[in-house]
C-alpha atoms as a PDB file:
ATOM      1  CA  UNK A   1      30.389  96.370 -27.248  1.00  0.00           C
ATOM      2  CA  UNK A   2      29.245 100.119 -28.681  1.00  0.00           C
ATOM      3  CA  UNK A   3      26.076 100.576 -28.729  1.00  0.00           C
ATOM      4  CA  UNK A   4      26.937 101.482 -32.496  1.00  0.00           C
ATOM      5  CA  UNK A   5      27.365  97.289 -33.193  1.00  0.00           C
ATOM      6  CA  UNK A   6      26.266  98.283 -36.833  1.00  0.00           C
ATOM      7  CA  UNK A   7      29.815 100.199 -37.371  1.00  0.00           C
ATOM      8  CA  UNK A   8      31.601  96.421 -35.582  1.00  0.00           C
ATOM      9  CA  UNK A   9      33.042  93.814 -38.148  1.00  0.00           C
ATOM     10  CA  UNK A  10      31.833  90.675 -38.290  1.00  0.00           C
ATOM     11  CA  UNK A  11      34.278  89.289 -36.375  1.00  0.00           C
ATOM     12  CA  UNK A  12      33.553  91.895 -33.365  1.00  0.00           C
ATOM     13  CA  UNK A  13      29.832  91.480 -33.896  1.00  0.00           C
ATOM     14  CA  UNK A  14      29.799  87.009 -33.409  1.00  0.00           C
ATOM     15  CA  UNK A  15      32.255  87.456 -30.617  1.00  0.00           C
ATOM     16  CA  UNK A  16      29.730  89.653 -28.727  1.00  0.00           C
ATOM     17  CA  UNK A  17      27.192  87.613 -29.520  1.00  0.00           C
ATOM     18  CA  UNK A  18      29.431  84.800 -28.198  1.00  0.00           C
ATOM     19  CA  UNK A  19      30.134  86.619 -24.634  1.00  0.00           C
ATOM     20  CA  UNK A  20      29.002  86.527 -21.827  1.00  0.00           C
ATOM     21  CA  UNK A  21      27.559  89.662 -22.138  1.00  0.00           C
ATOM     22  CA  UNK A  22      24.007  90.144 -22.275  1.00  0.00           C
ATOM     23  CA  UNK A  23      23.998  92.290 -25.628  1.00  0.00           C
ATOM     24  CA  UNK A  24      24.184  91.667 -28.514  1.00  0.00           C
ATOM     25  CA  UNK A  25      21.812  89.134 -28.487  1.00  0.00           C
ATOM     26  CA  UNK A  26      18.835  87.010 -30.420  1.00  0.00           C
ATOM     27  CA  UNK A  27      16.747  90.714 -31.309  1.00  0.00           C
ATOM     28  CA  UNK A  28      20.330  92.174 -32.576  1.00  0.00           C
ATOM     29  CA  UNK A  29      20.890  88.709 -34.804  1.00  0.00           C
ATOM     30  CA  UNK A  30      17.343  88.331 -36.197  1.00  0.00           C
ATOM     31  CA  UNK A  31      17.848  92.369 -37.031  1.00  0.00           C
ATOM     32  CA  UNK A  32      21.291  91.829 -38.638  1.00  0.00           C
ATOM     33  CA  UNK A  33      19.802  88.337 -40.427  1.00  0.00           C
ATOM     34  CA  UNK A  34      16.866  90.103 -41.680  1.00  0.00           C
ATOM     35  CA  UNK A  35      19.029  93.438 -43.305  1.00  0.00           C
ATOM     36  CA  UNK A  36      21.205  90.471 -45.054  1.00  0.00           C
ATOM     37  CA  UNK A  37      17.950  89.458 -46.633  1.00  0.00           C
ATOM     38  CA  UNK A  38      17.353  93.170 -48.176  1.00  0.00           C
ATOM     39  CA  UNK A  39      20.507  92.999 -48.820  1.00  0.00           C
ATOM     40  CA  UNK A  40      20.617  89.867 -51.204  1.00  0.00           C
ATOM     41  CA  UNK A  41      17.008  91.131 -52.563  1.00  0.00           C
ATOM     42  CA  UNK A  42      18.811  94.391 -53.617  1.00  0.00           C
ATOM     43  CA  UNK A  43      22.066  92.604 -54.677  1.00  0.00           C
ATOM     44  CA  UNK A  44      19.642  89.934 -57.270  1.00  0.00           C
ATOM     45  CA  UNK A  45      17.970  93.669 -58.719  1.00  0.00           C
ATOM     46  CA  UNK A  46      21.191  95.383 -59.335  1.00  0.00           C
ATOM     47  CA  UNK A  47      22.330  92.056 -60.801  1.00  0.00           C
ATOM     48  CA  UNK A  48      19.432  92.281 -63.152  1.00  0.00           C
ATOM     49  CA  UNK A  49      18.817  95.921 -63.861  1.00  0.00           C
ATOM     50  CA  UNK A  50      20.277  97.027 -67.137  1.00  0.00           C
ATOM     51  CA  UNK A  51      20.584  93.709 -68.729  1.00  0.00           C
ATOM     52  CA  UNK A  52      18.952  93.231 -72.490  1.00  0.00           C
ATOM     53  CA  UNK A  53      17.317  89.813 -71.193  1.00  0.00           C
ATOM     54  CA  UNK A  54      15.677  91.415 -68.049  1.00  0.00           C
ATOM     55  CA  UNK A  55      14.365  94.479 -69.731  1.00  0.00           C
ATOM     56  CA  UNK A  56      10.899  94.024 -69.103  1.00  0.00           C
ATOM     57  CA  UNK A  57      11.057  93.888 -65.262  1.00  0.00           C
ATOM     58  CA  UNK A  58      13.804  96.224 -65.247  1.00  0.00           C
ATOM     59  CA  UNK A  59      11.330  98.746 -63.533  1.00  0.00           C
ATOM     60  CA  UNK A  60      10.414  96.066 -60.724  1.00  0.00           C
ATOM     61  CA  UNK A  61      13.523  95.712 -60.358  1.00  0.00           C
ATOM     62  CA  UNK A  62      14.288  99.492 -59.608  1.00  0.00           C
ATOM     63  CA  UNK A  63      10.826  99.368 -57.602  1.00  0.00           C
ATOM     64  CA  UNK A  64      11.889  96.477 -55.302  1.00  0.00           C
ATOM     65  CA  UNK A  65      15.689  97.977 -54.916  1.00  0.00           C
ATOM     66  CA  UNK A  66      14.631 100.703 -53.166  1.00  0.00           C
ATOM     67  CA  UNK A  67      12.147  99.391 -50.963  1.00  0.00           C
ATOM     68  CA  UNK A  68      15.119  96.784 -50.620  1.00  0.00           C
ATOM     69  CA  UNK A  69      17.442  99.722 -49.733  1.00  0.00           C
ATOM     70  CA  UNK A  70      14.951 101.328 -47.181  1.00  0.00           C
ATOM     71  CA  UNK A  71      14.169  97.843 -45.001  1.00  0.00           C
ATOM     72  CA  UNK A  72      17.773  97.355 -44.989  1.00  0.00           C
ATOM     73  CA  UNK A  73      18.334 100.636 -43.367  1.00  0.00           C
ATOM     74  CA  UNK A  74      15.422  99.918 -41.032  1.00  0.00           C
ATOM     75  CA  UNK A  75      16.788  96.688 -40.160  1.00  0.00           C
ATOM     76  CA  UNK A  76      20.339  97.829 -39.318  1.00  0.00           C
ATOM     77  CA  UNK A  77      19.421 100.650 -36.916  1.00  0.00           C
ATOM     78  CA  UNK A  78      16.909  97.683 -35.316  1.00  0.00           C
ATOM     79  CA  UNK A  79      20.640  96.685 -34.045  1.00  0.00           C
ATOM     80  CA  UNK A  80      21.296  99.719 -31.675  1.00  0.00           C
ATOM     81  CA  UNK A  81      17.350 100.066 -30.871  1.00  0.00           C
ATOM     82  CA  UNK A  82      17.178  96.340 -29.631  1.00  0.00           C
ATOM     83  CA  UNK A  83      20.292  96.730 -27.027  1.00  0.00           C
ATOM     84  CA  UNK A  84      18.704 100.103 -25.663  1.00  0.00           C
ATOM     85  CA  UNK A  85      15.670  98.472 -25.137  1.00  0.00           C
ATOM     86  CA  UNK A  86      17.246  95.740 -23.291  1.00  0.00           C
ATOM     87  CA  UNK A  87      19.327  98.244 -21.929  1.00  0.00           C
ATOM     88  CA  UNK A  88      16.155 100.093 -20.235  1.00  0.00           C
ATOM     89  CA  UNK A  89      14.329  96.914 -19.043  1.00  0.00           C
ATOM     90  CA  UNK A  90      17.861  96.212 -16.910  1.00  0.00           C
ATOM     91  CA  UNK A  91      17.742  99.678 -16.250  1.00  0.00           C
ATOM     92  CA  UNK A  92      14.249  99.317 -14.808  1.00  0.00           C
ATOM     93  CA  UNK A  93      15.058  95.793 -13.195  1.00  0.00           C
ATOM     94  CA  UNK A  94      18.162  97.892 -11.148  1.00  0.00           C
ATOM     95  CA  UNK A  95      15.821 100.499  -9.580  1.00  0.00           C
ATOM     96  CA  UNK A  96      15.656 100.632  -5.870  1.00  0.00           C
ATOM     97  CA  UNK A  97      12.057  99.224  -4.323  1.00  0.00           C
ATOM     98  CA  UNK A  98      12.764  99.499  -0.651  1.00  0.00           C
ATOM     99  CA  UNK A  99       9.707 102.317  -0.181  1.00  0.00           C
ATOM    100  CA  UNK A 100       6.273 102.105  -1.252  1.00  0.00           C
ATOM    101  CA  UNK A 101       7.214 105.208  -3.407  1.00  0.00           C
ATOM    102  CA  UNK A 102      10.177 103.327  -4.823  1.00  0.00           C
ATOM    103  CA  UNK A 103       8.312 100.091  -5.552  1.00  0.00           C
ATOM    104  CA  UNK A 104       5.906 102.193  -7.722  1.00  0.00           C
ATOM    105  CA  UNK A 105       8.320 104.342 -10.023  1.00  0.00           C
ATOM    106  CA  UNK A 106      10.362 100.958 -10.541  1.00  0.00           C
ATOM    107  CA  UNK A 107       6.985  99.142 -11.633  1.00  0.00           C
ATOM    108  CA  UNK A 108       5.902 102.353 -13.761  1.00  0.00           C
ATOM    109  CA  UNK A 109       9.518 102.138 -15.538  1.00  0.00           C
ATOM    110  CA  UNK A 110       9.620  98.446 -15.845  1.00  0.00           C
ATOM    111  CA  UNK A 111       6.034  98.782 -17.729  1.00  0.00           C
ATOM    112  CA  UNK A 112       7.339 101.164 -20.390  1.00  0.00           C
ATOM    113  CA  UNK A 113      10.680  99.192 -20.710  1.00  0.00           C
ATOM    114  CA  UNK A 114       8.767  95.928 -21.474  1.00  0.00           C
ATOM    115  CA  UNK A 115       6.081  97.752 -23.917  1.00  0.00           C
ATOM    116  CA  UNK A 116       8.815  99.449 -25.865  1.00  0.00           C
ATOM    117  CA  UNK A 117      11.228  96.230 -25.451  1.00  0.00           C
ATOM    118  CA  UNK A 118       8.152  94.377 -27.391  1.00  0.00           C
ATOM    119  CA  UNK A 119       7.579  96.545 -29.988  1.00  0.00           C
ATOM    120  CA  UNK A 120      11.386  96.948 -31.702  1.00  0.00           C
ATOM    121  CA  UNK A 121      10.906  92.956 -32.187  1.00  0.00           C
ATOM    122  CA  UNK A 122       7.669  93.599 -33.496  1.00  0.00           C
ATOM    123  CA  UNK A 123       8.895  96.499 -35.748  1.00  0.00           C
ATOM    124  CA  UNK A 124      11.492  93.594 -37.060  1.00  0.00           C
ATOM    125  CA  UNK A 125       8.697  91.287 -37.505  1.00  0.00           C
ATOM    126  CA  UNK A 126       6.706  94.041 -39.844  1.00  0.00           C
ATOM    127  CA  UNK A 127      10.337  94.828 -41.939  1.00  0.00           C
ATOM    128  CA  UNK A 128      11.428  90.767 -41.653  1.00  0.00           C
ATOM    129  CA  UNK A 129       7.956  89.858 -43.423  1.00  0.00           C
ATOM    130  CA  UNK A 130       8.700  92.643 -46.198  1.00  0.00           C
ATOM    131  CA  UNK A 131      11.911  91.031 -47.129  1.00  0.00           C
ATOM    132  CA  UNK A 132       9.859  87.571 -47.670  1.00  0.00           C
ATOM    133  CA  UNK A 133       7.847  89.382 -50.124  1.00  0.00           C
ATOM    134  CA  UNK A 134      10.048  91.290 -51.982  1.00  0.00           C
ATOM    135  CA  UNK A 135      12.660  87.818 -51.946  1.00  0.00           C
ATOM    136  CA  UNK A 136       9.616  86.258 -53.805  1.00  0.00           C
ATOM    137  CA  UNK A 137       9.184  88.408 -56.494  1.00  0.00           C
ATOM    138  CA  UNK A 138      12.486  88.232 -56.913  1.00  0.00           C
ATOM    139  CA  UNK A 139      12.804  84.789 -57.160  1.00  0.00           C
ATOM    140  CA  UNK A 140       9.841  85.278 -60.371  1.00  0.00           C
ATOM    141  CA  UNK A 141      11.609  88.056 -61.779  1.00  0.00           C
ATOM    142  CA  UNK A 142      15.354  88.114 -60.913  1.00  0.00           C
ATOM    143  CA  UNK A 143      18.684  87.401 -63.403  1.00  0.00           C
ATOM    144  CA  UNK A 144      18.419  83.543 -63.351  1.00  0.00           C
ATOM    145  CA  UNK A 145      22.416  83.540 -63.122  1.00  0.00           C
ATOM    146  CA  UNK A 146      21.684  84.906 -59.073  1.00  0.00           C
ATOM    147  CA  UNK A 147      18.562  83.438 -58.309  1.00  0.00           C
ATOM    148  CA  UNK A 148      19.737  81.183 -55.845  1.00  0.00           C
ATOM    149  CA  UNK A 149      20.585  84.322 -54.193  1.00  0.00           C
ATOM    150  CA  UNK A 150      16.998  84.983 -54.178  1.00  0.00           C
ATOM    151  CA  UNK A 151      16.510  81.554 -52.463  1.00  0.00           C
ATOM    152  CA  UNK A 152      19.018  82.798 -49.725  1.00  0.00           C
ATOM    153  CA  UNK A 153      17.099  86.215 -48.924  1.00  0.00           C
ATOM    154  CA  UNK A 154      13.783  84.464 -48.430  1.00  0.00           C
ATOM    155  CA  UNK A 155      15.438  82.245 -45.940  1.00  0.00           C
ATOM    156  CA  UNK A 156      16.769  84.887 -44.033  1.00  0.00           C
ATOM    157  CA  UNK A 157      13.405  86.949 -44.176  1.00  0.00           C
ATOM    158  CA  UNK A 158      12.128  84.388 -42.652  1.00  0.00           C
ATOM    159  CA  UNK A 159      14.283  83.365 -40.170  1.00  0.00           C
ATOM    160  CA  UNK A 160      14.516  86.998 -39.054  1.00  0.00           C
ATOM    161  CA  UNK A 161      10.753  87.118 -38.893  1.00  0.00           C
ATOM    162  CA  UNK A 162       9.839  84.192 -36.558  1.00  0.00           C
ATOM    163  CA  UNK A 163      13.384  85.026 -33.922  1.00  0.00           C
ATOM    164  CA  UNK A 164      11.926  88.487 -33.467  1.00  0.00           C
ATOM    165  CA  UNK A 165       8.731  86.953 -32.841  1.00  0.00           C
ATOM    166  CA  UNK A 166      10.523  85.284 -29.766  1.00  0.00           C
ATOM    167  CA  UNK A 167      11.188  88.226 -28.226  1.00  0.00           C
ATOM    168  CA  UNK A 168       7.527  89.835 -28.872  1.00  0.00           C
ATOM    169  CA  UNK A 169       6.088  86.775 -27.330  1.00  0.00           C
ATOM    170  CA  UNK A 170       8.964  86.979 -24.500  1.00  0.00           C
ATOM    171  CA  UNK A 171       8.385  90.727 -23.288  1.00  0.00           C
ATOM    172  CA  UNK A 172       4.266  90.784 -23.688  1.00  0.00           C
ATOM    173  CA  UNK A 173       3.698  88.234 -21.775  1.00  0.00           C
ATOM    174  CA  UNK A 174       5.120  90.245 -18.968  1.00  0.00           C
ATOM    175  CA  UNK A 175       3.135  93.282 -19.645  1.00  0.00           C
ATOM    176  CA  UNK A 176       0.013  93.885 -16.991  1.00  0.00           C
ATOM    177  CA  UNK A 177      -1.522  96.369 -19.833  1.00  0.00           C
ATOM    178  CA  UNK A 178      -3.209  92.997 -20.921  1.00  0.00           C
ATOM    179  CA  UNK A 179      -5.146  95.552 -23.885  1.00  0.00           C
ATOM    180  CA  UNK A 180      -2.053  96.596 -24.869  1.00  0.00           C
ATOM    181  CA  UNK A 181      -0.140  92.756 -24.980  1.00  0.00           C
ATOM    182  CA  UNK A 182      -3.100  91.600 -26.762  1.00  0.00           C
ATOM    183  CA  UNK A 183      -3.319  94.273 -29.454  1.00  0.00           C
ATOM    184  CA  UNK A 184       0.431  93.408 -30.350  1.00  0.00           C
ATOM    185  CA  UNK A 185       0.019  89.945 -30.418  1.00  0.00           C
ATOM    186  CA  UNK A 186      -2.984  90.458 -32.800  1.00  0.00           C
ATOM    187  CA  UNK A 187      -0.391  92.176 -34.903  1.00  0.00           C
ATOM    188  CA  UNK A 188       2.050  89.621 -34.760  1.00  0.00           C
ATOM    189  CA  UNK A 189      -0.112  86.485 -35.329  1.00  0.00           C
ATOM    190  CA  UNK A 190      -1.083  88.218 -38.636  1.00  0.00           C
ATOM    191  CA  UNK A 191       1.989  89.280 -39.625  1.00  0.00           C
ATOM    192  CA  UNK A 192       3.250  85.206 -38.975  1.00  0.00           C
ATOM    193  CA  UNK A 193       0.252  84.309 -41.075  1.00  0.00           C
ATOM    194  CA  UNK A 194       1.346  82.912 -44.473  1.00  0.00           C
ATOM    195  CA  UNK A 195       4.826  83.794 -44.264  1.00  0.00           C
ATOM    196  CA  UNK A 196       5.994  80.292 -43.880  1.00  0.00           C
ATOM    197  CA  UNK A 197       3.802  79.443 -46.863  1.00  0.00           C
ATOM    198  CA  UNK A 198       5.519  82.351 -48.540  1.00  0.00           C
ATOM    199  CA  UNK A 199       8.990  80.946 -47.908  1.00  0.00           C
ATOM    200  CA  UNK A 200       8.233  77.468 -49.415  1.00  0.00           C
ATOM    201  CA  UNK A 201       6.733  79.085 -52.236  1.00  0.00           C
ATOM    202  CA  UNK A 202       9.398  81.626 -52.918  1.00  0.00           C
ATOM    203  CA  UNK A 203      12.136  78.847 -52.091  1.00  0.00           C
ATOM    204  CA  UNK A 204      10.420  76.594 -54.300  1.00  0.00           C
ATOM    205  CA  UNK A 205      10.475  78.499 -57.468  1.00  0.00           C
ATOM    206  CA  UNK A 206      14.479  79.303 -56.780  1.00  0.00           C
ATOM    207  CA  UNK A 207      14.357  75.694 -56.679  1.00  0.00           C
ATOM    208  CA  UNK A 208      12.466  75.283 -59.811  1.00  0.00           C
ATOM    209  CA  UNK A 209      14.883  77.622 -61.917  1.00  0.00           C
ATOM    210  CA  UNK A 210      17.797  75.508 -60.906  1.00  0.00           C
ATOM    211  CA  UNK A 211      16.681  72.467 -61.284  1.00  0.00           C
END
């Protein structure tokens, strides 16, 4: 597929994921999973902004639309930036190591590939865990007629947010910069921290409404 996946239908974009072919794959799904989050947050605010009932939150609502907006369009380009940073650990992985000389520059490269091939995931992680907070206050605030909407957002923050962490915990392992691995583990034990807790919460109040 084109490195451009975002510009694919849907149709184009499973049937990659489907192939044989090595991209897309999991990072490119939990990126595309956790813009369709945003993208229900933003759909439950401009489903509530401008009507009488919801008047009082109608600036939260503009407030969490376009911080909505922006992680969506953070998440999408997540698509293209996950395949080239598969694209440059393979890269690395291809290098010749017949010399000394050759064994070095292919470790050097392989290195960088894995440190930057850990931190798009991670960068998903940071935008994923966003979505689970703005899908909560949502779920308080949001036009009761799409809440379950809500519901669906927090899901997919969340399930966006732990597959990326999958990848993190793939490529870091891997790293011999152990300072570096560590550091953005650190970073992604505390961004897993409460988010599950946040789901159930979130879940359970779109739960609430419609019960």
């Amino acid at each position: 597929m084109s490195a451009e996946i975002k510009d694919s239908s849907i149709e184009e974009f499973l049937d990659g994921l489907a192939s044989q072919a090595a991209t897309p794959g999991g990072g490119s799904a939990a990126a595309i999973i956790g813009a369709m989050g945003a993208a229900l947050v933003s759909m439950v605010c401009n489903l509530t902004i401008g009507k009488k009932k919801y008047v009082e939150v109608e600036d939260d609502m503009k407030r969490l639309l376009a911080r909505a907006e922006e992680l969506r369009l953070a998440l999408t380009e997540m698509i293209a930036d996950d395949v080239k940073a598969f694209d440059q650990v393979m890269g690395a992985y291809g290098m010749p190591k017949e010399t000394p000389e050759e064994k070095e520059a292919r470790t050097e490269a392989l290195q960088a590939a894995l440190k930057t091939a850990t931190e798009v995931p991670l960068r998903c992680c940071k935008v994923s865990r966003e979505v689970i907070d703005l899908s909560g206050e949502v779920s308080d605030k949001g036009n009761l007629n799409v809440i379950s909407d809500a519901g669906v957002a927090v899901l997919a923050g969340q399930a966006a947010l732990k597959s990326a962490a999958l990848n993190v915990l793939t490529n870091a392992r891997m790293i011999a910069d152990k300072e570096f691995a560590e550091a953005k583990l650190k970073e992604l034990e505390e961004l897993l921290a409460g988010a599950d807790g946040a789901t159930e919460q979130a879940y359970g109040v779109v739960k609430g409404k419609l019960s």
